[in-house]
PDB file of N, CA and C in Angstrom:
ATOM      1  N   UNK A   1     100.019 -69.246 -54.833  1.00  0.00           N
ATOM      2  CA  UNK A   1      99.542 -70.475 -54.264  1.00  0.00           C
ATOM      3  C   UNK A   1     100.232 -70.680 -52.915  1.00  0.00           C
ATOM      4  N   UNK A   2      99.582 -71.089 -52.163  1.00  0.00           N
ATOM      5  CA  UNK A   2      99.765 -71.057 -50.438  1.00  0.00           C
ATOM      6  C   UNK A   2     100.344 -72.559 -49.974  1.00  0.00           C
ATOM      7  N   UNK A   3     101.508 -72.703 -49.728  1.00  0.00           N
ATOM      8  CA  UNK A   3     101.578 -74.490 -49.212  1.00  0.00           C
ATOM      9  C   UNK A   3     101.343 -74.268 -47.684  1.00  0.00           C
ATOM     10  N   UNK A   4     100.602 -76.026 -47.756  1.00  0.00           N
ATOM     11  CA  UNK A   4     100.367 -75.742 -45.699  1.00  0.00           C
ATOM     12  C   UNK A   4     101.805 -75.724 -45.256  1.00  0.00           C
ATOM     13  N   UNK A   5     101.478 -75.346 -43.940  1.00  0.00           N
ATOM     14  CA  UNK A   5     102.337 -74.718 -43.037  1.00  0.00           C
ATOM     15  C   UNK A   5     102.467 -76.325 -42.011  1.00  0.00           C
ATOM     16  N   UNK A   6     103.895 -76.557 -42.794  1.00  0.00           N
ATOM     17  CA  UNK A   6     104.391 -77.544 -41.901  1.00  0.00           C
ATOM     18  C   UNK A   6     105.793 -77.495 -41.848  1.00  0.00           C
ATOM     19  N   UNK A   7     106.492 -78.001 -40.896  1.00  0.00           N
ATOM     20  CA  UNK A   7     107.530 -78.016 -40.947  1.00  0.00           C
ATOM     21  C   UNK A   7     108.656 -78.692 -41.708  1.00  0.00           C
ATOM     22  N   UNK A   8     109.707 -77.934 -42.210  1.00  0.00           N
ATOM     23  CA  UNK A   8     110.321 -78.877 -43.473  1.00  0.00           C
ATOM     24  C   UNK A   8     110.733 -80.357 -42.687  1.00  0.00           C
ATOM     25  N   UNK A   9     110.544 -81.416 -43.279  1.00  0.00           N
ATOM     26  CA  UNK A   9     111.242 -82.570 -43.299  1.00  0.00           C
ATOM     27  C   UNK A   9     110.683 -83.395 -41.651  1.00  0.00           C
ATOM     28  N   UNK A  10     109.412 -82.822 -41.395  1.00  0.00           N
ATOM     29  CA  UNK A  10     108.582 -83.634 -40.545  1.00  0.00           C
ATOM     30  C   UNK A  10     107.724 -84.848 -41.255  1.00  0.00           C
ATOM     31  N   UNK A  11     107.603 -85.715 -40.268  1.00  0.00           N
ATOM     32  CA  UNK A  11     106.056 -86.765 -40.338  1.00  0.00           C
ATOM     33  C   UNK A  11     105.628 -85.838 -40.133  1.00  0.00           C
ATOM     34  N   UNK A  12     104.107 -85.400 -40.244  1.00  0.00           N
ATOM     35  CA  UNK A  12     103.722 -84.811 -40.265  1.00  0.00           C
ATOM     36  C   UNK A  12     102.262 -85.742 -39.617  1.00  0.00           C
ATOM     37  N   UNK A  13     101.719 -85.492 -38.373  1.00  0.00           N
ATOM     38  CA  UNK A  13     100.935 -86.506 -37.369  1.00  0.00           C
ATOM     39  C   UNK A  13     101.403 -86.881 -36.375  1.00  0.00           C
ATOM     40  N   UNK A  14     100.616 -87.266 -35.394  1.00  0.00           N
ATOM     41  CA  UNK A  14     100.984 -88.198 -34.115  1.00  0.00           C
ATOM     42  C   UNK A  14     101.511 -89.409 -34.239  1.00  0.00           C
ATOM     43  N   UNK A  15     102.587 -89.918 -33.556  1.00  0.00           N
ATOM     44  CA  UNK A  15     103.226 -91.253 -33.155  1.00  0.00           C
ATOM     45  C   UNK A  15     102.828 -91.437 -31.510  1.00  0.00           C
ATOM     46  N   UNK A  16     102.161 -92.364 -31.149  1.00  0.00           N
ATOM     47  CA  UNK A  16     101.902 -92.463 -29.635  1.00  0.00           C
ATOM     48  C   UNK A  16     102.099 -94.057 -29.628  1.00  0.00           C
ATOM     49  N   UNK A  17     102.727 -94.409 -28.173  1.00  0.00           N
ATOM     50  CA  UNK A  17     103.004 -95.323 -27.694  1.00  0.00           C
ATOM     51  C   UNK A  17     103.082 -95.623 -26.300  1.00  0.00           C
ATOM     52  N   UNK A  18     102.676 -96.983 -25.585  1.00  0.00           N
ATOM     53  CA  UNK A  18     102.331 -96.793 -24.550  1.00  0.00           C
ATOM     54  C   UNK A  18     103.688 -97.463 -23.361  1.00  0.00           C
ATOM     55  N   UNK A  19     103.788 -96.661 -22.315  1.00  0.00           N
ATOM     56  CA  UNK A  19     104.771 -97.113 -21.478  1.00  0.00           C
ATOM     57  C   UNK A  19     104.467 -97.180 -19.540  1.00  0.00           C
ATOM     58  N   UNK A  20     105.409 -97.687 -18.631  1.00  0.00           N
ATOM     59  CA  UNK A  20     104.892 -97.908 -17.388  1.00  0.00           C
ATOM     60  C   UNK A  20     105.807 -96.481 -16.675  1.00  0.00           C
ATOM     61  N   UNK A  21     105.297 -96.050 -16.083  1.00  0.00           N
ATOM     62  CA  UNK A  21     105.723 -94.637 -15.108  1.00  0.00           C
ATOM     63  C   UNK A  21     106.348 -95.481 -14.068  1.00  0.00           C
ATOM     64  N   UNK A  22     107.002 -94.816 -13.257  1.00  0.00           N
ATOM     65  CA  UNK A  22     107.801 -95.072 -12.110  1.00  0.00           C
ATOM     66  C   UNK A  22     106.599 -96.112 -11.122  1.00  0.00           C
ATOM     67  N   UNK A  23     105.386 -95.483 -11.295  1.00  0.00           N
ATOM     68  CA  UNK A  23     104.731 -96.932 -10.304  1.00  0.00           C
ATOM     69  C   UNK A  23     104.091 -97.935 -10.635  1.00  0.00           C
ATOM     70  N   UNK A  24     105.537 -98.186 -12.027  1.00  0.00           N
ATOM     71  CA  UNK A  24     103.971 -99.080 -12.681  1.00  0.00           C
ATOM     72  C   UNK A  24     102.763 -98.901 -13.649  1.00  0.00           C
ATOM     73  N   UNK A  25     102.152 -97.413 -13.403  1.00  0.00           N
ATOM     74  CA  UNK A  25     100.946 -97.359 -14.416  1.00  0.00           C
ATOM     75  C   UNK A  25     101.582 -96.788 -15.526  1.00  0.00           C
ATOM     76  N   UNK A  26     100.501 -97.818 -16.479  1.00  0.00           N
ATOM     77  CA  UNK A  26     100.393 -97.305 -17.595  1.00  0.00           C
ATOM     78  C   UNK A  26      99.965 -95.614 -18.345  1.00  0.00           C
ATOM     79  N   UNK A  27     101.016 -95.429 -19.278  1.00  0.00           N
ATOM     80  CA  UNK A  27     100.610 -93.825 -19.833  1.00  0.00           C
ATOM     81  C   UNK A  27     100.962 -93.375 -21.160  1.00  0.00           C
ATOM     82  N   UNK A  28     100.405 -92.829 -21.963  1.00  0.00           N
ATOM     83  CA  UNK A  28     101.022 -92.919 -23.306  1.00  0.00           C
ATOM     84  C   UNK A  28     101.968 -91.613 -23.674  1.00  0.00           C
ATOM     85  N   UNK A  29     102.460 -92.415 -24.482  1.00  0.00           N
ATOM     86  CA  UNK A  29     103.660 -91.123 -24.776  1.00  0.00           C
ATOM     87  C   UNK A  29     102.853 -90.341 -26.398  1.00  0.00           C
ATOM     88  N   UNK A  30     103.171 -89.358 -26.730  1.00  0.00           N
ATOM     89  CA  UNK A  30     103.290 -89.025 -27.996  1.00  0.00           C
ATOM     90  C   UNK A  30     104.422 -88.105 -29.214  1.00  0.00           C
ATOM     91  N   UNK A  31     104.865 -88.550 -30.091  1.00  0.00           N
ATOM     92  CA  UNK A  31     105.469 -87.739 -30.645  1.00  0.00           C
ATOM     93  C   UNK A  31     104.794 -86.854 -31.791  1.00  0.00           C
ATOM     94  N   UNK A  32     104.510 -85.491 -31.734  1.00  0.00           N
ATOM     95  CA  UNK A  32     103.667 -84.785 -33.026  1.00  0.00           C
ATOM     96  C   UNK A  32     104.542 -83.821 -34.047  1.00  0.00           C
ATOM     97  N   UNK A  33     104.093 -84.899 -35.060  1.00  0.00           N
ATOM     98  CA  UNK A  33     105.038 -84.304 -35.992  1.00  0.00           C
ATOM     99  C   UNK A  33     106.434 -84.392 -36.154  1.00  0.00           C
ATOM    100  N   UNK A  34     106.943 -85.355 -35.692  1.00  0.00           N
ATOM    101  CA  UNK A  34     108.523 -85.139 -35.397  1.00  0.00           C
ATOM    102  C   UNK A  34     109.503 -85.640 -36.557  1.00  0.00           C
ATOM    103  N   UNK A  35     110.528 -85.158 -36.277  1.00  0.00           N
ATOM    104  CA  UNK A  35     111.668 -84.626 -37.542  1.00  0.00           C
ATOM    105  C   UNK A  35     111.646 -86.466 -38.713  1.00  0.00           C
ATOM    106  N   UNK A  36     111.578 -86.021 -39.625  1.00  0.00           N
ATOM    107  CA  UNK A  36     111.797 -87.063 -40.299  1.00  0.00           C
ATOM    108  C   UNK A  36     113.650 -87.562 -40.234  1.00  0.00           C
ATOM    109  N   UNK A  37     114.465 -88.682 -40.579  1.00  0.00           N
ATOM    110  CA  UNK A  37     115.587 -89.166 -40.926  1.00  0.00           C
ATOM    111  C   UNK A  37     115.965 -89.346 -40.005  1.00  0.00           C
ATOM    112  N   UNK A  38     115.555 -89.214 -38.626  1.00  0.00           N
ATOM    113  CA  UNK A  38     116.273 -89.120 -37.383  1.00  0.00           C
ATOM    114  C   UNK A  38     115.699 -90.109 -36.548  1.00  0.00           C
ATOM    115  N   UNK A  39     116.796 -90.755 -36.194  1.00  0.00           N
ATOM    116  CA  UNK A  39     116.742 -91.519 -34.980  1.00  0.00           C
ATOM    117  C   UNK A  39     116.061 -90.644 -33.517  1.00  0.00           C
ATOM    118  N   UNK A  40     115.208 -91.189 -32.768  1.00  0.00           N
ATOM    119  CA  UNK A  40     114.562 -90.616 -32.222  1.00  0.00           C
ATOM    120  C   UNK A  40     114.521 -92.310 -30.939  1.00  0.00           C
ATOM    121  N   UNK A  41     114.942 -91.703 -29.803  1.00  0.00           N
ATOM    122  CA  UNK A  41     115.213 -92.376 -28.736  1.00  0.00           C
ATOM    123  C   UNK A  41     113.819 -92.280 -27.994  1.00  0.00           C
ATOM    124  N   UNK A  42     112.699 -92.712 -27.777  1.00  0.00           N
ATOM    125  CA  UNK A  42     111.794 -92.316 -26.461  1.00  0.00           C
ATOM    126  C   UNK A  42     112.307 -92.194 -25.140  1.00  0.00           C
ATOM    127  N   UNK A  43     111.884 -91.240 -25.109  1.00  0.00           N
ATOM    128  CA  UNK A  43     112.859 -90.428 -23.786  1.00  0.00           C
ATOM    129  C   UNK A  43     112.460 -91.309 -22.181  1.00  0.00           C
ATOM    130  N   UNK A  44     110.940 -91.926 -22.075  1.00  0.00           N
ATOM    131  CA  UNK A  44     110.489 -92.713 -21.298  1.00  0.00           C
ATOM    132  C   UNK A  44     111.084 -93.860 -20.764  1.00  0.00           C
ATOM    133  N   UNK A  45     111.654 -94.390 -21.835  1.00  0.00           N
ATOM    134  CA  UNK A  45     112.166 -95.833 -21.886  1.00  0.00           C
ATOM    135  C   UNK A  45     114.001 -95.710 -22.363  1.00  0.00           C
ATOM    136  N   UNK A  46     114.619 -94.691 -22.795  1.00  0.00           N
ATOM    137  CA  UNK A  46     115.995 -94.598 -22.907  1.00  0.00           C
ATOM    138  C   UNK A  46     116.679 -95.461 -22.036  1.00  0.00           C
ATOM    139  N   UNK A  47     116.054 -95.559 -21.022  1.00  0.00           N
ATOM    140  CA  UNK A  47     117.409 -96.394 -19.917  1.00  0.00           C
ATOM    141  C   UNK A  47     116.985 -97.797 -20.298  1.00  0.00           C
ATOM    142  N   UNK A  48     117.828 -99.035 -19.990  1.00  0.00           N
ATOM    143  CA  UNK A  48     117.817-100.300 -20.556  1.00  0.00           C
ATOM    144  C   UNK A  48     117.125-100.692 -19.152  1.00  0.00           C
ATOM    145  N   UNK A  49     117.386-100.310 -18.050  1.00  0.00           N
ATOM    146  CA  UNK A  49     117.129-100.911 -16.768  1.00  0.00           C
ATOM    147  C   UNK A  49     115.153-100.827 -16.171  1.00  0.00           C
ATOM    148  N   UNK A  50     114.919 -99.801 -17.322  1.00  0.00           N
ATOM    149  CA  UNK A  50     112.961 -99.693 -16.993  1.00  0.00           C
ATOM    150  C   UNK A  50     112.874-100.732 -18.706  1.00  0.00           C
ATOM    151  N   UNK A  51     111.391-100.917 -18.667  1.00  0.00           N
ATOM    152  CA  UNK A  51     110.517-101.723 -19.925  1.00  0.00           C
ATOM    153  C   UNK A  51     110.629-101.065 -20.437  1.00  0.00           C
ATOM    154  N   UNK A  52     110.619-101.575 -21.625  1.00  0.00           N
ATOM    155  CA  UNK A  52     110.090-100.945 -23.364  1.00  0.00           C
ATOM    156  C   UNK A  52     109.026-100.737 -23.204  1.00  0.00           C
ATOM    157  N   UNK A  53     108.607 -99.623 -24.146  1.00  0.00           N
ATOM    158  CA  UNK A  53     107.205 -98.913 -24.770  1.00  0.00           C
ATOM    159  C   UNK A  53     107.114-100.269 -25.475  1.00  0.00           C
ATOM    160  N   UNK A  54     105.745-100.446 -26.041  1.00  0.00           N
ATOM    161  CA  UNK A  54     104.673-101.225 -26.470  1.00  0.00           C
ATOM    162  C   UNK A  54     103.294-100.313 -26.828  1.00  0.00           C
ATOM    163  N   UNK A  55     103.076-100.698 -27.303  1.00  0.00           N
ATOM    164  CA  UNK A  55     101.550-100.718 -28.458  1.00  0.00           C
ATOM    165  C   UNK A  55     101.855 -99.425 -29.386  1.00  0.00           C
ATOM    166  N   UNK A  56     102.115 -99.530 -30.254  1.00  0.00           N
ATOM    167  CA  UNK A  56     103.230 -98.289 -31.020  1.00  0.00           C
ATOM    168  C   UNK A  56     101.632 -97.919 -32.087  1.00  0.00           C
ATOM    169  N   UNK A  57     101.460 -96.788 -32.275  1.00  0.00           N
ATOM    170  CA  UNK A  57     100.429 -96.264 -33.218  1.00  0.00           C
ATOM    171  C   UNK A  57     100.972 -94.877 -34.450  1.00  0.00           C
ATOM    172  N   UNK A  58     100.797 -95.475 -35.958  1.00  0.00           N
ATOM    173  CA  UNK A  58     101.271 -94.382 -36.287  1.00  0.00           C
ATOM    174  C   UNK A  58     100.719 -93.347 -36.923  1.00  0.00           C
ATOM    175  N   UNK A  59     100.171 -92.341 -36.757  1.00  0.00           N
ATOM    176  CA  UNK A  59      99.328 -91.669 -37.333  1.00  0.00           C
ATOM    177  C   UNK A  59      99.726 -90.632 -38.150  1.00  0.00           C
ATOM    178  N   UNK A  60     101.145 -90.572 -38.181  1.00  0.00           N
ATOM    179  CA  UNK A  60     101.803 -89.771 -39.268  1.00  0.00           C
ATOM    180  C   UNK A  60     101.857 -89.996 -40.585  1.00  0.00           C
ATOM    181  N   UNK A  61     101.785 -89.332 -41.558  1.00  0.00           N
ATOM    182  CA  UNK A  61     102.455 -89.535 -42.641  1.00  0.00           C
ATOM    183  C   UNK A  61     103.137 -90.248 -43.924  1.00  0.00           C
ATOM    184  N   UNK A  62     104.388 -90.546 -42.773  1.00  0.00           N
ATOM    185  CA  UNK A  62     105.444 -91.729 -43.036  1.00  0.00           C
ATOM    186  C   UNK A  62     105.341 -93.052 -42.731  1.00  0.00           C
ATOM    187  N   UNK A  63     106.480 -93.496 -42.853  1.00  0.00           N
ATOM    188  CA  UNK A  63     106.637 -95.075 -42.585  1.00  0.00           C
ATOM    189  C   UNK A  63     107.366 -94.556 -41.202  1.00  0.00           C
ATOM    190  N   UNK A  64     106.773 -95.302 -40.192  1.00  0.00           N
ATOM    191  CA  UNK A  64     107.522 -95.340 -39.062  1.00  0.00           C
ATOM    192  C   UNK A  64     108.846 -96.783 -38.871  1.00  0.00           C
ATOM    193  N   UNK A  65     109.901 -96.580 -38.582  1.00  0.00           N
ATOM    194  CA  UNK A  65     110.357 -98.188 -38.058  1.00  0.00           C
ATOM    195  C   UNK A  65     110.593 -98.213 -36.791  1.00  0.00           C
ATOM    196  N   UNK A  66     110.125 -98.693 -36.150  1.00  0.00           N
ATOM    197  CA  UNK A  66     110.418 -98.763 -34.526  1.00  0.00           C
ATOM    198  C   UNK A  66     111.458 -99.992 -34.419  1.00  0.00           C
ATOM    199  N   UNK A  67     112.137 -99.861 -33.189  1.00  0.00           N
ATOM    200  CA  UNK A  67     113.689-100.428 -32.848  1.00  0.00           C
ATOM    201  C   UNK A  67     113.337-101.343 -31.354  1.00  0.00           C
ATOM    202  N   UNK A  68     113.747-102.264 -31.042  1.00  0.00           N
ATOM    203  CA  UNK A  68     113.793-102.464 -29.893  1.00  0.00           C
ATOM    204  C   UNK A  68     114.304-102.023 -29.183  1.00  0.00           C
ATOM    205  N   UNK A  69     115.846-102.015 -29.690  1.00  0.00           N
ATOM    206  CA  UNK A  69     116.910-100.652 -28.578  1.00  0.00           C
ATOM    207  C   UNK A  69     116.901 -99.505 -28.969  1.00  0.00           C
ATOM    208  N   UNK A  70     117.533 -98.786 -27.836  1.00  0.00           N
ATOM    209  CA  UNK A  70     117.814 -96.891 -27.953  1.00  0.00           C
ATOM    210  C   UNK A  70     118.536 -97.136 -29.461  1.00  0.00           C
ATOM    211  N   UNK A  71     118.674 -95.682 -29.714  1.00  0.00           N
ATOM    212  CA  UNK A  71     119.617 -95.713 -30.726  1.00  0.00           C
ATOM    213  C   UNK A  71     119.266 -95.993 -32.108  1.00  0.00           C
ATOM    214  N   UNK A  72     117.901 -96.881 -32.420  1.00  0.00           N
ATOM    215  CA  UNK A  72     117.451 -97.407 -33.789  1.00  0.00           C
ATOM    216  C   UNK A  72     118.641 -98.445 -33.534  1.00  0.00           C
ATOM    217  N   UNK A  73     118.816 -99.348 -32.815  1.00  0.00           N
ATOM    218  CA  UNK A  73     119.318-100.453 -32.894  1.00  0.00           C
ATOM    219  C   UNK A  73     118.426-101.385 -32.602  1.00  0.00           C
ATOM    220  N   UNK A  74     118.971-102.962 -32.612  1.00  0.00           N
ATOM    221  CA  UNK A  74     118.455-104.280 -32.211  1.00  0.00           C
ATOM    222  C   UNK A  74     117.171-104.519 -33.505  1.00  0.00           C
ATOM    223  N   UNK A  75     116.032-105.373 -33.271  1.00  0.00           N
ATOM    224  CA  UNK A  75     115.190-106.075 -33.806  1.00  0.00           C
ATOM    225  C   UNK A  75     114.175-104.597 -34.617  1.00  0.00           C
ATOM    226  N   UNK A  76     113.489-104.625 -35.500  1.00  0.00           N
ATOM    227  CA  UNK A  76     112.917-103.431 -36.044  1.00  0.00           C
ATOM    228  C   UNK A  76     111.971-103.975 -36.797  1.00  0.00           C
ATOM    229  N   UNK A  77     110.550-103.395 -37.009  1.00  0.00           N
ATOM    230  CA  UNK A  77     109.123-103.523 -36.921  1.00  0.00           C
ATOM    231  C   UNK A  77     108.940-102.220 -38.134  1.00  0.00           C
ATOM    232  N   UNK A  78     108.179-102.308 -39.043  1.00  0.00           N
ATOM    233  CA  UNK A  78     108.026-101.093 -39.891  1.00  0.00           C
ATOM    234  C   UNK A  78     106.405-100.758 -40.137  1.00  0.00           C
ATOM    235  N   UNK A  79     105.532 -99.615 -39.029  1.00  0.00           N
ATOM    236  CA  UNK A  79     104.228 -99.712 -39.233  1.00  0.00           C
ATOM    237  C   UNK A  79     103.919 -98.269 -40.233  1.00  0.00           C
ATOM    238  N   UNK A  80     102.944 -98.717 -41.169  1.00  0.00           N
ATOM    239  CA  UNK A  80     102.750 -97.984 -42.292  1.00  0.00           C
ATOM    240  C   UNK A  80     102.102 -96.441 -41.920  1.00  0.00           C
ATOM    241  N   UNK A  81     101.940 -95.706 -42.628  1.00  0.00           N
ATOM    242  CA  UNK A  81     101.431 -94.486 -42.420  1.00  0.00           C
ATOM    243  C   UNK A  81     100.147 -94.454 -42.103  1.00  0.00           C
ATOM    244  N   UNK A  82      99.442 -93.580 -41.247  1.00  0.00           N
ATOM    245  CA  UNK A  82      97.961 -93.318 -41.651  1.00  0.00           C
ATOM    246  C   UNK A  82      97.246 -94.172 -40.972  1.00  0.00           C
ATOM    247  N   UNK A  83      97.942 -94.980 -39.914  1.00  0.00           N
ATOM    248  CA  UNK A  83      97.092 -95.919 -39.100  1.00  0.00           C
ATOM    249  C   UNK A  83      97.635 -97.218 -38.318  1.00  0.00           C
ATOM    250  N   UNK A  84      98.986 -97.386 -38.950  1.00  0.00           N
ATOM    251  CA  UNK A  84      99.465 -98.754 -38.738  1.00  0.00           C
ATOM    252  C   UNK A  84      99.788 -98.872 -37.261  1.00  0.00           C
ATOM    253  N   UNK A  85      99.745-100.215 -36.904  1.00  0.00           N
ATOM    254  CA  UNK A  85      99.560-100.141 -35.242  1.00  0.00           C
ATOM    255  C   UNK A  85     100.159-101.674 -35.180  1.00  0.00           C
ATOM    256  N   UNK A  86     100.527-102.057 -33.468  1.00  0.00           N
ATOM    257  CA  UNK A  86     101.419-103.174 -33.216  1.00  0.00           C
ATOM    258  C   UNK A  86     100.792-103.171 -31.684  1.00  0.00           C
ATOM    259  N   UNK A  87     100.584-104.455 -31.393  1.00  0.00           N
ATOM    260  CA  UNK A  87      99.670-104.952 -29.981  1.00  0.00           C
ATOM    261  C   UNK A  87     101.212-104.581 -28.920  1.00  0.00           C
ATOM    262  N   UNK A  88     100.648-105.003 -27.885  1.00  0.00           N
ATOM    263  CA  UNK A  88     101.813-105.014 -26.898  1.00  0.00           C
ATOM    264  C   UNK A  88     102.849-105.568 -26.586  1.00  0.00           C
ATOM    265  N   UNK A  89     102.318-106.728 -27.289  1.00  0.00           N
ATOM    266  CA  UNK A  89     103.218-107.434 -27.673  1.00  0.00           C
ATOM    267  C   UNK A  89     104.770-107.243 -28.150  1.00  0.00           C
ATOM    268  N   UNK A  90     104.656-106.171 -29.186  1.00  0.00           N
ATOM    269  CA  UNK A  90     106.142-105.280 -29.807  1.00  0.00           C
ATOM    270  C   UNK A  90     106.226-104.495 -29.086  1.00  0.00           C
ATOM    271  N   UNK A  91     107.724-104.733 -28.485  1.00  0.00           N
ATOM    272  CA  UNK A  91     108.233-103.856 -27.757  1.00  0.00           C
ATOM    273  C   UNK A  91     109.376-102.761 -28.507  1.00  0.00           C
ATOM    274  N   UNK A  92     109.638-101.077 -28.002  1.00  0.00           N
ATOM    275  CA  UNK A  92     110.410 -99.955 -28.827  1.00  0.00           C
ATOM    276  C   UNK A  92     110.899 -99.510 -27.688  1.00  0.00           C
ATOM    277  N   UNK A  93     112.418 -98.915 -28.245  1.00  0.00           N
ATOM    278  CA  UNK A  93     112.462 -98.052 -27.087  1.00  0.00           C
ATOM    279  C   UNK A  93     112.685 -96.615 -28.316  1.00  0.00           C
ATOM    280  N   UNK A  94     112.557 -96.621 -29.963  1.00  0.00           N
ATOM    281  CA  UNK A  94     113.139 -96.122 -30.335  1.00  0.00           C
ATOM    282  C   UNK A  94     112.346 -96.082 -31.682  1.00  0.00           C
ATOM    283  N   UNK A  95     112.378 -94.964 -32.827  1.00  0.00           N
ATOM    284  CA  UNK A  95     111.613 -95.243 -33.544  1.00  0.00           C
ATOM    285  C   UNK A  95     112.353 -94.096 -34.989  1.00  0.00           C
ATOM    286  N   UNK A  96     112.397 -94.304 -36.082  1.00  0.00           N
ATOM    287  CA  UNK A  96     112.947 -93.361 -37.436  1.00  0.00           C
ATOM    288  C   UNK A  96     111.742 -93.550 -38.058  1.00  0.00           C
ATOM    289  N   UNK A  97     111.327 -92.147 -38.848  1.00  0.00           N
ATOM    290  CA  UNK A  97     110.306 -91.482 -39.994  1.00  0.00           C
ATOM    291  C   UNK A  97     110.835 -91.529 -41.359  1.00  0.00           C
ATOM    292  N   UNK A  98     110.422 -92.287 -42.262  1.00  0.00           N
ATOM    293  CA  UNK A  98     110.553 -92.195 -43.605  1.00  0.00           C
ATOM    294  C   UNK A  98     110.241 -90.493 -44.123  1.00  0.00           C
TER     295      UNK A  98
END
């Protein structure tokens, strides 16, 4: 018997979220597939001195929890597997996979 071919201890799906580039425009980020248990910083928004990502989509797997600060610190939001989504309103700079 054949198991799919995924990587051990991934979400397993897209996480995309949307953020502002150096001039301003809007662009989405995505994470595919990425490591489950781990704090996971968006690399876009790491610095405190640019905006938070906003409109967080989860199409993985897992339970996503997104963070307001780097690090999986500050205020935290938990969108469900398989679809769960947050207006622009919620702002991340940071996000952990069940």
């Amino acid at each position: 018997m054949a198991l799919p071919a995924s990587a051990a201890g991934a979400a397993t799906g897209p996480f995309s979220y949307v953020y502002d580039d150096a001039a301003g425009e809007p662009r989405v980020g995505l994470l595919a597939d990425p490591p489950s248990l781990e704090c996971i910083t968006l690399p876009e928004v790491a610095d405190p001195a640019v905006p938070p990502a906003h409109t967080p989509r989860n199409y993985t797997a897992s339970t996503a929890t997104v963070f307001a600060g780097a690090d999986c610190t500050g205020d935290y939001f938990s969108l469900r597997p398989n679809g769960g989504h947050a207006s622009e309103r919620l702002k991340v700079r940071s996000v952990v996979f069940s």
